[in-house]
N, C-alpha and C. Protein backbone atom coordinates (compact mmCIF):
# COMPACT_ATOMS: atom_id res chain seq x y z
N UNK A 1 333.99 101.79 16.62
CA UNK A 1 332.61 102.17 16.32
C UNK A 1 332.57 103.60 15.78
N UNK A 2 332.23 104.00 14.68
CA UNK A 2 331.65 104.92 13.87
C UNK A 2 330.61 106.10 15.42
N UNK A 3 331.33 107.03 15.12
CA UNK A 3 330.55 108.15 16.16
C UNK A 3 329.20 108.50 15.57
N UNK A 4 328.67 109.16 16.30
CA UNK A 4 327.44 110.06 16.09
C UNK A 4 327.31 110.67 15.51
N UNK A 5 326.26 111.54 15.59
CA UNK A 5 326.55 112.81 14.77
C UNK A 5 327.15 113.74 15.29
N UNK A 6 326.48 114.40 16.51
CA UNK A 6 327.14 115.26 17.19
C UNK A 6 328.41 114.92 17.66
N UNK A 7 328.76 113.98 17.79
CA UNK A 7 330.49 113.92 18.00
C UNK A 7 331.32 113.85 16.71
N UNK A 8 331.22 113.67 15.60
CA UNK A 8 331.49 113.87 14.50
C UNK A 8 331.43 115.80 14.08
N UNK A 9 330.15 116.13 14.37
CA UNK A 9 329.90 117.50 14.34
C UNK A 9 330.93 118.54 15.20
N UNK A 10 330.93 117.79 16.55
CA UNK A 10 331.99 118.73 17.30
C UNK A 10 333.79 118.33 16.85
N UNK A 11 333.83 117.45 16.47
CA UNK A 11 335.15 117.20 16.30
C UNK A 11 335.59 117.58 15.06
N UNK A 12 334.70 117.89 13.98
CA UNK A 12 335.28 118.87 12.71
C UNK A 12 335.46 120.10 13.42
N UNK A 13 334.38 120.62 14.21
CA UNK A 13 334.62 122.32 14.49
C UNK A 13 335.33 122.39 15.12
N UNK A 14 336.13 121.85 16.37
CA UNK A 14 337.16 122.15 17.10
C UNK A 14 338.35 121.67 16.26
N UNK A 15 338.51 120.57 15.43
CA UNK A 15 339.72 120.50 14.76
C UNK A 15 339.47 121.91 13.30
N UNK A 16 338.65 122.05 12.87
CA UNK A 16 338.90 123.35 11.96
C UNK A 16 339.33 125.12 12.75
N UNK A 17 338.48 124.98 14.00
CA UNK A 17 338.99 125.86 14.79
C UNK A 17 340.81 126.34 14.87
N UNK A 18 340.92 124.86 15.47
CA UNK A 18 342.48 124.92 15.96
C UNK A 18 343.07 125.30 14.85
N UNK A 19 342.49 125.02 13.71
CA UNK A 19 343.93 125.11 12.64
C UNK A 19 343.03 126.27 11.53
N UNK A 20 342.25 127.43 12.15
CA UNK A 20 342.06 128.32 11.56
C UNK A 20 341.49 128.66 10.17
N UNK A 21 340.03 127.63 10.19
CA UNK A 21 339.76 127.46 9.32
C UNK A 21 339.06 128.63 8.46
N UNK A 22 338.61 128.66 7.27
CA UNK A 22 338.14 129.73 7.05
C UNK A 22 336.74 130.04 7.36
N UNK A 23 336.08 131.02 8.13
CA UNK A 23 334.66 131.37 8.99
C UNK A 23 333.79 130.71 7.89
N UNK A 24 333.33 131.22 6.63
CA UNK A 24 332.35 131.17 5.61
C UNK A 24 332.38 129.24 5.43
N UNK A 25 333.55 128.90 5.36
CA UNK A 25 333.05 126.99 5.71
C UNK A 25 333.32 126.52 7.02
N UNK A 26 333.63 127.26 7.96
CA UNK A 26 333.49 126.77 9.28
C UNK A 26 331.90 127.17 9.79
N UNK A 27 331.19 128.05 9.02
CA UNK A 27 330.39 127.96 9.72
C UNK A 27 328.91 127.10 8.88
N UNK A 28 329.46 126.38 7.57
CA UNK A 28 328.72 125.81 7.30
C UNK A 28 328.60 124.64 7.82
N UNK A 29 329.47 124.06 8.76
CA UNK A 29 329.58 123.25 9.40
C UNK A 29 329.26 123.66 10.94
N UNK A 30 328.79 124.56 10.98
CA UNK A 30 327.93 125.17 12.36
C UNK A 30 326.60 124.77 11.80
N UNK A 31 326.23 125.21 10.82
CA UNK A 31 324.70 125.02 10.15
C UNK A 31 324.27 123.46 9.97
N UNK A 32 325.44 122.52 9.60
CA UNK A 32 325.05 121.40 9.29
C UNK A 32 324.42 120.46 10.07
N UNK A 33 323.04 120.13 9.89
CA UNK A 33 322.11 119.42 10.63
C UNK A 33 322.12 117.62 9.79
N UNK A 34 323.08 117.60 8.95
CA UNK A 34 322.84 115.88 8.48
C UNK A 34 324.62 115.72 7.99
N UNK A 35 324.80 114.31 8.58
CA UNK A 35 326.20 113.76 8.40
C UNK A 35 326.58 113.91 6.94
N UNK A 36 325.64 113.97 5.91
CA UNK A 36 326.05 114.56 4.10
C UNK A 36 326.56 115.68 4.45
N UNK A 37 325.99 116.12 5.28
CA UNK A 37 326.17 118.09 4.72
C UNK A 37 327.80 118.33 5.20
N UNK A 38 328.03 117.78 6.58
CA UNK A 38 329.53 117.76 7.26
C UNK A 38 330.21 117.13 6.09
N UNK A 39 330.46 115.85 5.47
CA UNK A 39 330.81 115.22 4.38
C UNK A 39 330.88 116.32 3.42
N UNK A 40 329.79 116.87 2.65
CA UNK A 40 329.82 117.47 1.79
C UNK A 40 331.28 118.79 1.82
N UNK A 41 331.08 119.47 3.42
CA UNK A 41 331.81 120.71 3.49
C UNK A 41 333.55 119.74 3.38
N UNK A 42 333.38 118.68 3.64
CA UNK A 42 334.97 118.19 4.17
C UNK A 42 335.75 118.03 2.49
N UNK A 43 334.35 117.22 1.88
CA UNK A 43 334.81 117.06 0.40
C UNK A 43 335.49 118.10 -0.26
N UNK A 44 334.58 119.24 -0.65
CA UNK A 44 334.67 120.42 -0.90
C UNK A 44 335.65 121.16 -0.55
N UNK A 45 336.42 120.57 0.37
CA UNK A 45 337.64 121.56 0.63
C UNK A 45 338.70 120.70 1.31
N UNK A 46 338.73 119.09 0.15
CA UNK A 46 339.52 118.28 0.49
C UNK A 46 341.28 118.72 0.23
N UNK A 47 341.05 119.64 -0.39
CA UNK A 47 342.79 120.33 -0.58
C UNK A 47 343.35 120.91 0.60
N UNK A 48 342.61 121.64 1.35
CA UNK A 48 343.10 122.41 2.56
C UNK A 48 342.96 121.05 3.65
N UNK A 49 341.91 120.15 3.44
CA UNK A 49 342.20 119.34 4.54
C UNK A 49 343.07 118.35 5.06
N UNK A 50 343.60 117.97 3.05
CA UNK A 50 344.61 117.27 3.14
C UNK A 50 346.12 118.34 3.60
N UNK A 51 346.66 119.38 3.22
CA UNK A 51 347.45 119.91 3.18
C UNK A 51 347.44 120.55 5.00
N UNK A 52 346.34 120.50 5.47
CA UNK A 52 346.24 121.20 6.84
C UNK A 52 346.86 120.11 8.23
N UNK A 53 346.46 118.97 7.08
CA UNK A 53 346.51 117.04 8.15
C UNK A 53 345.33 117.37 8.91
N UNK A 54 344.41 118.16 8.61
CA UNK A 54 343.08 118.29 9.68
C UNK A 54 342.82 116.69 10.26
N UNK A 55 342.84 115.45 9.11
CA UNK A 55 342.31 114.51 9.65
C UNK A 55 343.03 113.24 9.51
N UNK A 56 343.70 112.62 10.14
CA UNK A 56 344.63 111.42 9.87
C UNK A 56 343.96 109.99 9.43
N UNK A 57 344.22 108.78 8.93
CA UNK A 57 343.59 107.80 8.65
C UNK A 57 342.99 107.46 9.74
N UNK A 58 343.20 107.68 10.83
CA UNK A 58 342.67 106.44 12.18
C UNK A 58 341.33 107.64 12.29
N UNK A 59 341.41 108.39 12.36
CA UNK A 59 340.64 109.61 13.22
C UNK A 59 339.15 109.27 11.85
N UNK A 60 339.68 109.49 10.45
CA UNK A 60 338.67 109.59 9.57
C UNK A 60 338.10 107.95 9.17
N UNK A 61 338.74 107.13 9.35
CA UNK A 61 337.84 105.62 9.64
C UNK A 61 337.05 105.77 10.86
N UNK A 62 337.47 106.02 11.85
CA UNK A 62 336.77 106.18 13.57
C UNK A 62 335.86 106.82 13.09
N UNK A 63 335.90 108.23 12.62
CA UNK A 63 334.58 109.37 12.57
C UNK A 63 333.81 109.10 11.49
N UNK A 64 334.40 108.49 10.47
CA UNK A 64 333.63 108.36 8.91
C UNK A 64 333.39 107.44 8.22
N UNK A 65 334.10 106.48 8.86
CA UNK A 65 333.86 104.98 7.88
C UNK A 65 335.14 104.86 6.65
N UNK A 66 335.90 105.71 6.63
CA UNK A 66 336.56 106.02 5.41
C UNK A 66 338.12 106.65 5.40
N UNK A 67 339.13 106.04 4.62
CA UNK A 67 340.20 106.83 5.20
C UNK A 67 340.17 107.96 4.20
N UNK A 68 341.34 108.99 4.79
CA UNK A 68 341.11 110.06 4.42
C UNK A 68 341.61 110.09 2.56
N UNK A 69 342.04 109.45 2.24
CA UNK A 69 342.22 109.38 0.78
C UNK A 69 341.35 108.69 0.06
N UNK A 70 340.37 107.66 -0.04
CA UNK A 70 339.35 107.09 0.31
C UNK A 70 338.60 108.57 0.01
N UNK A 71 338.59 109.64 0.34
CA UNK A 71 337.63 110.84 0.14
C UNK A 71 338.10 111.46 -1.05
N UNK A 72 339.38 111.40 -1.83
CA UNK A 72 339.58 111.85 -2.50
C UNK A 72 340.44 110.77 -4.02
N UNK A 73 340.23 109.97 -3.40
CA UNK A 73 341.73 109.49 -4.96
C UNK A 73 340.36 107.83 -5.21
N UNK A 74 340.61 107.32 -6.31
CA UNK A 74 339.99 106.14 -6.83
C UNK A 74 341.32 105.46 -7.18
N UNK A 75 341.26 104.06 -7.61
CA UNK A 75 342.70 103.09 -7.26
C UNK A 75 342.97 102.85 -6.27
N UNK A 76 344.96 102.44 -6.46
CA UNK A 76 345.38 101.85 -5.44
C UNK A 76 346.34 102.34 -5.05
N UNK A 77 347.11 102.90 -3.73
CA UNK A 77 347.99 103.93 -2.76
C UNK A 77 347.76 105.49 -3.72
N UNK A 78 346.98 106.27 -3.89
CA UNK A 78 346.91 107.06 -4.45
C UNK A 78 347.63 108.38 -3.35
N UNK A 79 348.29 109.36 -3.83
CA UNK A 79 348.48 110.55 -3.10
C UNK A 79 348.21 111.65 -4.30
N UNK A 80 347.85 112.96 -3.07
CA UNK A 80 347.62 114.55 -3.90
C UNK A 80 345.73 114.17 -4.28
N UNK A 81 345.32 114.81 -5.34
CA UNK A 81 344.00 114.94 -5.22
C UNK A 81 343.55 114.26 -6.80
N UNK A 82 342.35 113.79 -6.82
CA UNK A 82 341.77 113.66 -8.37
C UNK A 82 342.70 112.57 -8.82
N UNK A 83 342.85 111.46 -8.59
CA UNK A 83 344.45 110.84 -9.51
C UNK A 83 343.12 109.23 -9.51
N UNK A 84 343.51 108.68 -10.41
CA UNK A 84 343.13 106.95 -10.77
C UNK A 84 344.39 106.53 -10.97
N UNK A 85 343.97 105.08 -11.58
CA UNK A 85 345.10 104.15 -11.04
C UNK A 85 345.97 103.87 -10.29
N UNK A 86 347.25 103.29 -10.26
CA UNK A 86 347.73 103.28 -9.03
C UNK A 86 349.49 103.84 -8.60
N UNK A 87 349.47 104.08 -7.38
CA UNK A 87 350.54 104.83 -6.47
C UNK A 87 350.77 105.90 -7.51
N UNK A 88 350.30 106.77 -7.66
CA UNK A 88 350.30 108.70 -8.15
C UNK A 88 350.15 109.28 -7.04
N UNK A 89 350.86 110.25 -7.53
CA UNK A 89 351.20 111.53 -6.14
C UNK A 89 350.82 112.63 -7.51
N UNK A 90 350.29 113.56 -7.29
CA UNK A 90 349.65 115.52 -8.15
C UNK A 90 348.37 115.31 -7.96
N UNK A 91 347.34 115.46 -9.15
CA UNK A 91 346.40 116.10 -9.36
C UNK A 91 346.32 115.17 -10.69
N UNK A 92 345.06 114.35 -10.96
CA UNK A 92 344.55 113.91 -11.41
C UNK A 92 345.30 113.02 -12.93
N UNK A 93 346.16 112.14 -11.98
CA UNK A 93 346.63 111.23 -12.93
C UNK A 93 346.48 109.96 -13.19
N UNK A 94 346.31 109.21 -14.56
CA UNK A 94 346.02 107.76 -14.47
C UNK A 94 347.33 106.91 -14.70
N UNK A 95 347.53 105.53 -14.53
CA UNK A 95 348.67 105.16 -14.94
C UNK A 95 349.45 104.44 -13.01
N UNK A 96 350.17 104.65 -13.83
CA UNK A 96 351.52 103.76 -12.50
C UNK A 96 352.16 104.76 -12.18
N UNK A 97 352.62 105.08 -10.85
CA UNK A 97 353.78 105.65 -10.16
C UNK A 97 354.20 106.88 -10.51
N UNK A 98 353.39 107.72 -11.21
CA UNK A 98 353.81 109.06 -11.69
C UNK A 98 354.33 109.84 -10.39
N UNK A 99 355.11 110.43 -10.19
CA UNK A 99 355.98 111.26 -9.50
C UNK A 99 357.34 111.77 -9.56
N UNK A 100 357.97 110.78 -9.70
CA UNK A 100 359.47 110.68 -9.72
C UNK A 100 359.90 109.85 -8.69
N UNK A 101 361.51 109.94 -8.38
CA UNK A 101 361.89 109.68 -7.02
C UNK A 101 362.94 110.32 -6.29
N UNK A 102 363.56 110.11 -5.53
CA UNK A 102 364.59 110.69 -4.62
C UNK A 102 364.48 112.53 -5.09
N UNK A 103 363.40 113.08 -4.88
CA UNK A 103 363.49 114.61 -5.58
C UNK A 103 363.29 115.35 -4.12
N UNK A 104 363.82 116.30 -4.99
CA UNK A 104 364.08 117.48 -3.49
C UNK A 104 363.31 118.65 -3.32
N UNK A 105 363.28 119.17 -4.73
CA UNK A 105 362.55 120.30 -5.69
C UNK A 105 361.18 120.77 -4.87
N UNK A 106 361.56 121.65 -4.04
CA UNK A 106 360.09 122.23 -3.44
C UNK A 106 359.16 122.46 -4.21
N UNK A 107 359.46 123.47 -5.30
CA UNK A 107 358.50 123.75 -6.59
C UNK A 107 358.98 123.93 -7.65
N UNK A 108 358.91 122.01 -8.34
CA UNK A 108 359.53 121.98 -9.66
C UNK A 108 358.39 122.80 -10.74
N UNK A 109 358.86 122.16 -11.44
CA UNK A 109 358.18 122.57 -12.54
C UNK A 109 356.45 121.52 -12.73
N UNK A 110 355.18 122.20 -13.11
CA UNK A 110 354.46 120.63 -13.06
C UNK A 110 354.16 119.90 -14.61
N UNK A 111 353.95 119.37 -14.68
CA UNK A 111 354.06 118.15 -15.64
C UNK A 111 352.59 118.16 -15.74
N UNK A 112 352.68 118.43 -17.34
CA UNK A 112 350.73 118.86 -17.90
C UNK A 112 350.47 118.32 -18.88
N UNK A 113 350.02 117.16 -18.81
CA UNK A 113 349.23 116.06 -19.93
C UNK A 113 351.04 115.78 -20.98
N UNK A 114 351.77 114.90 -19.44
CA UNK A 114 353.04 114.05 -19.87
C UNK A 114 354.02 114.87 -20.35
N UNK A 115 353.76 116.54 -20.60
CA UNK A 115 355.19 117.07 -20.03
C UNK A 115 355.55 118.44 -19.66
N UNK A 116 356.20 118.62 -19.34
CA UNK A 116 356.78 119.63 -18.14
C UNK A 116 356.57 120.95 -18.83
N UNK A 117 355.69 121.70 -17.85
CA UNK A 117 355.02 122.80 -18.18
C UNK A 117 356.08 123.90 -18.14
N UNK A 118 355.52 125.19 -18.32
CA UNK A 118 356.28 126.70 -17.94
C UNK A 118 355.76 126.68 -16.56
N UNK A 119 354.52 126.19 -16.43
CA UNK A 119 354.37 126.65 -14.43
C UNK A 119 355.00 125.60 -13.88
N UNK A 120 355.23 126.84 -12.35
CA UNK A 120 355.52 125.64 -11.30
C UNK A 120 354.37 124.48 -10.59
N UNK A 121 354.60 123.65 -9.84
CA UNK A 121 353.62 123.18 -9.09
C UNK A 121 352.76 124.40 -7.94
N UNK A 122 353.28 125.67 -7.58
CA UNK A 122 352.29 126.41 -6.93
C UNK A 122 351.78 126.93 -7.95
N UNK A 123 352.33 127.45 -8.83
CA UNK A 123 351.53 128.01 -10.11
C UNK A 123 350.79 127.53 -10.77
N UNK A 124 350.23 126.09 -10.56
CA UNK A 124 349.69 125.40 -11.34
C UNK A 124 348.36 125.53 -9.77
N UNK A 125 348.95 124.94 -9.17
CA UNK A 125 347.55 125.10 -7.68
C UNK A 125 346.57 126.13 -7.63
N UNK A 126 347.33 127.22 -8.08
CA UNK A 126 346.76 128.57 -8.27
C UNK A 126 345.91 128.77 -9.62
N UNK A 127 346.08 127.91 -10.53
CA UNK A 127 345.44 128.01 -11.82
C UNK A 127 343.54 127.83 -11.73
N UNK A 128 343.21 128.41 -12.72
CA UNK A 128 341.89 128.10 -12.03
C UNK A 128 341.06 126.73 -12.25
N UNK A 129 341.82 126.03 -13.18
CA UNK A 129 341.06 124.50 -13.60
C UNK A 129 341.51 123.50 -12.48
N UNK A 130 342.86 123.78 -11.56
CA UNK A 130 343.26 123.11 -10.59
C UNK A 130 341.95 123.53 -9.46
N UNK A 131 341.93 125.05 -9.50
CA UNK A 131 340.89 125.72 -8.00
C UNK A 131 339.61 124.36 -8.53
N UNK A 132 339.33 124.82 -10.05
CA UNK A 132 337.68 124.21 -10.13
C UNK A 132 337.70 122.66 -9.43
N UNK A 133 338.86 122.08 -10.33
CA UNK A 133 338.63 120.40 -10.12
C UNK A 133 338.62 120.24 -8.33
N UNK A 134 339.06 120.90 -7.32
CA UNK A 134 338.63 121.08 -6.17
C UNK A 134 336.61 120.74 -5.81
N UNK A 135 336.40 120.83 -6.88
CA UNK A 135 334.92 120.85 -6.74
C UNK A 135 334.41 118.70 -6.90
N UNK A 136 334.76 118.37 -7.82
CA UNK A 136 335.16 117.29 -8.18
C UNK A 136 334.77 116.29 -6.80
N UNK A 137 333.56 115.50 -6.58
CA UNK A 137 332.76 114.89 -5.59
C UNK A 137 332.82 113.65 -6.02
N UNK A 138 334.08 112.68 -5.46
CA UNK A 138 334.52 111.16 -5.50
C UNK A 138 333.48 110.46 -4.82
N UNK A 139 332.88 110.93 -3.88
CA UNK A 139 331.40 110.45 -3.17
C UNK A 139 330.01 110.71 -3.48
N UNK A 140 328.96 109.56 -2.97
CA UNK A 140 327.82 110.48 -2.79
C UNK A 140 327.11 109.45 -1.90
N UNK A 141 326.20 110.45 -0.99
CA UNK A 141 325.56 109.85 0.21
C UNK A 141 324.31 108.48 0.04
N UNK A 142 324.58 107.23 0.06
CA UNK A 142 323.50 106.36 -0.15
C UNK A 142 322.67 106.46 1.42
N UNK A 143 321.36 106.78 1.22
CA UNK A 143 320.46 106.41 2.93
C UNK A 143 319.98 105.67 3.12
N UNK A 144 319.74 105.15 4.02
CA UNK A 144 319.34 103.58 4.38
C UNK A 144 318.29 103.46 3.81
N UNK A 145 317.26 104.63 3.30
CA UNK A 145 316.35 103.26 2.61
C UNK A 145 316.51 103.14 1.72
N UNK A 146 317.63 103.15 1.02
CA UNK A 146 317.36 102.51 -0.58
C UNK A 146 318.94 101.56 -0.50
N UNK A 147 319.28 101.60 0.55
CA UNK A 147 320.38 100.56 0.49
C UNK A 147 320.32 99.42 0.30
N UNK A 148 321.19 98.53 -0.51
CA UNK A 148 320.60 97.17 -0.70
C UNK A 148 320.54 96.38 0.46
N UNK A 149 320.51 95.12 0.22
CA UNK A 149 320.94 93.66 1.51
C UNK A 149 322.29 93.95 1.63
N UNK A 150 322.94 94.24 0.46
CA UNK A 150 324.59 93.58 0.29
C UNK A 150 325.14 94.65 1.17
N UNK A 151 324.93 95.99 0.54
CA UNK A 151 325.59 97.31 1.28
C UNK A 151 325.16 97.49 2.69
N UNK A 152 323.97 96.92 3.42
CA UNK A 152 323.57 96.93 4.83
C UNK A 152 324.63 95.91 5.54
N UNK A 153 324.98 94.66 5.07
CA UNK A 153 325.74 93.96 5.50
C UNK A 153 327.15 94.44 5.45
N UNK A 154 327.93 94.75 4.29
CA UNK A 154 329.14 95.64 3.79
C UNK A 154 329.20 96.63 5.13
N UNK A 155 327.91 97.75 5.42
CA UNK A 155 328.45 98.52 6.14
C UNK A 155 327.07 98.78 7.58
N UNK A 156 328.18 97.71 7.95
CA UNK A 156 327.15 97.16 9.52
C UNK A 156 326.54 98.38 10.28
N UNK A 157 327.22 99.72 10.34
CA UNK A 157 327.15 100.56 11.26
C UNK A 157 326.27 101.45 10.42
N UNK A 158 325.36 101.20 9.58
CA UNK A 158 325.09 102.17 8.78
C UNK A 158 323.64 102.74 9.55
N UNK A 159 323.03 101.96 10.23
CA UNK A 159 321.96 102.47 10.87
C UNK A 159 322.33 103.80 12.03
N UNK A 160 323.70 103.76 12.69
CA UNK A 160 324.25 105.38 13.17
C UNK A 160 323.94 106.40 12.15
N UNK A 161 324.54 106.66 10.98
CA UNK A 161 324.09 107.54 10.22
C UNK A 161 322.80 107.45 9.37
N UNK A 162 322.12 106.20 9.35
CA UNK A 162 321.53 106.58 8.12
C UNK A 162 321.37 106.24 6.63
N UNK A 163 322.91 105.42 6.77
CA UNK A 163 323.04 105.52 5.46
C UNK A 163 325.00 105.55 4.87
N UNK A 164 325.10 105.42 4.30
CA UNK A 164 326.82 105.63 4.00
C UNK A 164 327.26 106.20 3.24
N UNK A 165 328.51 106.42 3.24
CA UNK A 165 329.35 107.43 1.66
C UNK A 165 329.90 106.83 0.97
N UNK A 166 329.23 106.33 -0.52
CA UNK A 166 329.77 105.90 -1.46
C UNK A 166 330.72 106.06 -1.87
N UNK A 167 332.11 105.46 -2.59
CA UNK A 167 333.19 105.96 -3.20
C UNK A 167 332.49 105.81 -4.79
N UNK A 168 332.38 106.64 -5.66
CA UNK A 168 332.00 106.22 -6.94
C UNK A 168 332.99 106.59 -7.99
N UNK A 169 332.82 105.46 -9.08
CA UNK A 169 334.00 105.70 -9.93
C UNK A 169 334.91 107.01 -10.46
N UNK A 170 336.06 107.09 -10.51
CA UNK A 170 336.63 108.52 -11.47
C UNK A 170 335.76 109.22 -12.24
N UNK A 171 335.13 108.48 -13.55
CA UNK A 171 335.00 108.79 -14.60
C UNK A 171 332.92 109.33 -14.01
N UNK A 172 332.73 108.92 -13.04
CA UNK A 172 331.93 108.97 -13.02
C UNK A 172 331.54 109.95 -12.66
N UNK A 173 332.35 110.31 -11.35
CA UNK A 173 332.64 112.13 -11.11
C UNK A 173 332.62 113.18 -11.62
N UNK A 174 334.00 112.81 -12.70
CA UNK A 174 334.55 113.73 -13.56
C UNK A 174 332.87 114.08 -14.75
N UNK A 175 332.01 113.09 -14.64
CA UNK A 175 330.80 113.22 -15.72
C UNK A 175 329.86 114.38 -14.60
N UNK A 176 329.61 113.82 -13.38
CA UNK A 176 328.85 114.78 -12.55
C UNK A 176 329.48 116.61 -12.50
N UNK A 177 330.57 116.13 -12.06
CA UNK A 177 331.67 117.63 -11.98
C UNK A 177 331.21 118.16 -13.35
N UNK A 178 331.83 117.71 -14.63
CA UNK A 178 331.89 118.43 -15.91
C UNK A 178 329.52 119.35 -16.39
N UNK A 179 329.10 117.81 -16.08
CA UNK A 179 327.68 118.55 -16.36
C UNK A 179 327.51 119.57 -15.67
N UNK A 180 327.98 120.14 -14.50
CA UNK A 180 327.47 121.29 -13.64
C UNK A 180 328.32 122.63 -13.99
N UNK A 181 329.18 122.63 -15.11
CA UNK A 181 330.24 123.40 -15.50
C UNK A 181 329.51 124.57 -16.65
N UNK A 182 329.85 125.58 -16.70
CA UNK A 182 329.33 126.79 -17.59
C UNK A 182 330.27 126.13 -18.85
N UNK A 183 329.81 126.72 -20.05
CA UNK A 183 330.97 126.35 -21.32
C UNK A 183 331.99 127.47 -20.79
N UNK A 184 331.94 128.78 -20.25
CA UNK A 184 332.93 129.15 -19.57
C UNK A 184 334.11 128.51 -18.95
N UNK A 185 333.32 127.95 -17.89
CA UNK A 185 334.23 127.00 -17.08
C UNK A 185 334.91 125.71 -17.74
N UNK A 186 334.43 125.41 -18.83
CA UNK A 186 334.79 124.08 -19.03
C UNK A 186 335.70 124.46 -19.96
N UNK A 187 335.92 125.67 -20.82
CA UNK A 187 336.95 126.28 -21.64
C UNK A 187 338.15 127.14 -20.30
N UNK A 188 337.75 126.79 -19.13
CA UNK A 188 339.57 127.04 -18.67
C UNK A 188 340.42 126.03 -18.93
N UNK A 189 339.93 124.44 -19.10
CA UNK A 189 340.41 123.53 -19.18
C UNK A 189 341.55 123.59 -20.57
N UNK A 190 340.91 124.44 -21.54
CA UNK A 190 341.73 124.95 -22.41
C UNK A 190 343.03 124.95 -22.28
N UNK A 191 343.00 125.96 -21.39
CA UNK A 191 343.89 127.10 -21.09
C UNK A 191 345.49 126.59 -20.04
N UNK A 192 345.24 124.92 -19.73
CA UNK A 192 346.20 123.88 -19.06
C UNK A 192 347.41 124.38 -20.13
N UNK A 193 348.81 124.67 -19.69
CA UNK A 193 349.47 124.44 -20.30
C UNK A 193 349.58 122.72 -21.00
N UNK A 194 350.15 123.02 -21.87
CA UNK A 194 350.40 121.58 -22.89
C UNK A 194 349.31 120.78 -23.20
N UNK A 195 347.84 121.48 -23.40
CA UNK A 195 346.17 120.67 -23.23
C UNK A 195 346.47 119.96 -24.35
N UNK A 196 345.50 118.55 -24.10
CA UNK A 196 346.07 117.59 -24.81
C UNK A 196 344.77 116.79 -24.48
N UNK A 197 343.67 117.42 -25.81
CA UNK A 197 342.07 116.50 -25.34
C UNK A 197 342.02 115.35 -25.38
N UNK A 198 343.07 114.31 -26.21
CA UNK A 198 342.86 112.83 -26.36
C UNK A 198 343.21 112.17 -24.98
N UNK A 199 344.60 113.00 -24.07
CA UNK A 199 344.79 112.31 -22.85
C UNK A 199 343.75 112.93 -21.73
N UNK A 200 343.22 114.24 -21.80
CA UNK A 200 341.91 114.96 -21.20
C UNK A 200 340.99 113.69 -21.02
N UNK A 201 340.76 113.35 -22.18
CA UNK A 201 339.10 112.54 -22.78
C UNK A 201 340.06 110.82 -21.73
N UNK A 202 341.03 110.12 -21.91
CA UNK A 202 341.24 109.20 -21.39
C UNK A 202 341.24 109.30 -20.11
N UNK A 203 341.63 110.36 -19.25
CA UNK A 203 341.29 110.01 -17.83
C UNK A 203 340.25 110.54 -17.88
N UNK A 204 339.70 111.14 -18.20
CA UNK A 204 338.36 111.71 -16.84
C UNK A 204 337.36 110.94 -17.92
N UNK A 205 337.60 110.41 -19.48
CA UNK A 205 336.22 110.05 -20.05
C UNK A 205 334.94 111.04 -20.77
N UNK A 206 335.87 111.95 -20.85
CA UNK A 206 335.04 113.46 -21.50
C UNK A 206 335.70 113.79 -22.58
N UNK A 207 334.99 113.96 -23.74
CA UNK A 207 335.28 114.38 -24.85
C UNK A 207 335.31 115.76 -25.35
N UNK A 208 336.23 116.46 -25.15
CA UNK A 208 335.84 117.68 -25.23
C UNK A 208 336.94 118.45 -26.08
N UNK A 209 336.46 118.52 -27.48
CA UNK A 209 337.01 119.64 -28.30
C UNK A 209 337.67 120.73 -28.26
């Protein structure tokens, strides 16, 4: 059974506690008075949560309805953040099995629109179109009253919250994410080693010059 609120509420703050989260989003999750807003802060800083293990699959189906990748990847066995199609491990790839295998390489080199950049993989984390796409909201909150028949049945427990967290398409994201972007911001995308707008425009579905 899907928890409450307040047990949902206390069990982010004592698990962000323990593992030292940062005050300015720990305490927006002190402030948060609706199960979106907790959602919202978890989304928002799905990189540290994945990389922290703040929340394991069993713990985030129990508390959320949802496993914890499920919050971040669209497809099928997805790993790392932003990725479609299926079994990818980085940052926002479409296709089959991109990774490699048997690799050892703490911080190879990363691989930027199909090939191997001058940065490393921390150097690339650190970049600022990697920081932005962090922003990048795979969800959004449906509330019970505008839920259909189908989705009330789909998600039995929805009268605890209210309502449920949609997974919505890649491309559909990447359209929400990109409209809220300064032409500033949307010209770091530039600045990707090896940018390459025709494979840009195929995953995320944005055309951008």
């Amino acid at each position: 059974m899907i928890k409450d609120f307040q047990q949902i509420k206390d069990f982010v703050l004592n698990r962000a506690k323990e593992l030292n989260a940062c005050s300015s989003e720990l305490q927006k999750v002190v402030n948060a008075t609706t199960y979106n807003e907790i959602m919202s802060v978890i989304h928002l800083n799905a990189s540290w949560v994945s990389s922290n293990k703040m929340l394991t699959d069993k713990q985030s189906i129990e508390y959320f309805g949802l496993s914890v990748s499920n919050l971040l990847n669209s497809g099928y066995s997805n790993s790392g953040n932003w990725n479609s199609g299926d079994r990818n491990s980085g940052d926002s790839n479409s296709g089959y099995r991109n990774s490699g295998a048997f690799c050892t390489e703490v911080n190879p080199r990363a691989i930027l629109f199909n090939q191997v950049s001058e940065l490393t993989v921390r150097e690339w984390e650190n970049h600022e179109a990697c920081r932005l796409m962090s922003n990048i909201d795979f969800t959004i909150w449906v509330q019970g009253s505008i839920m259909t028949t189908e989705e009330k049945a789909q998600y039995p427990k929805w009268e605890t919250t209210d309502g449920y967290l949609k997974t919505i398409p890649h491309k559909e994201a990447w359209s929400n994410f990109w409209n809220n972007l300064s032409e500033e911001k949307r010209n770091v995308f530039k600045t990707i080693p090896n940018w390459n707008k025709d494979i840009f425009e195929e995953i995320t579905g944005i055309k951008f010059e």
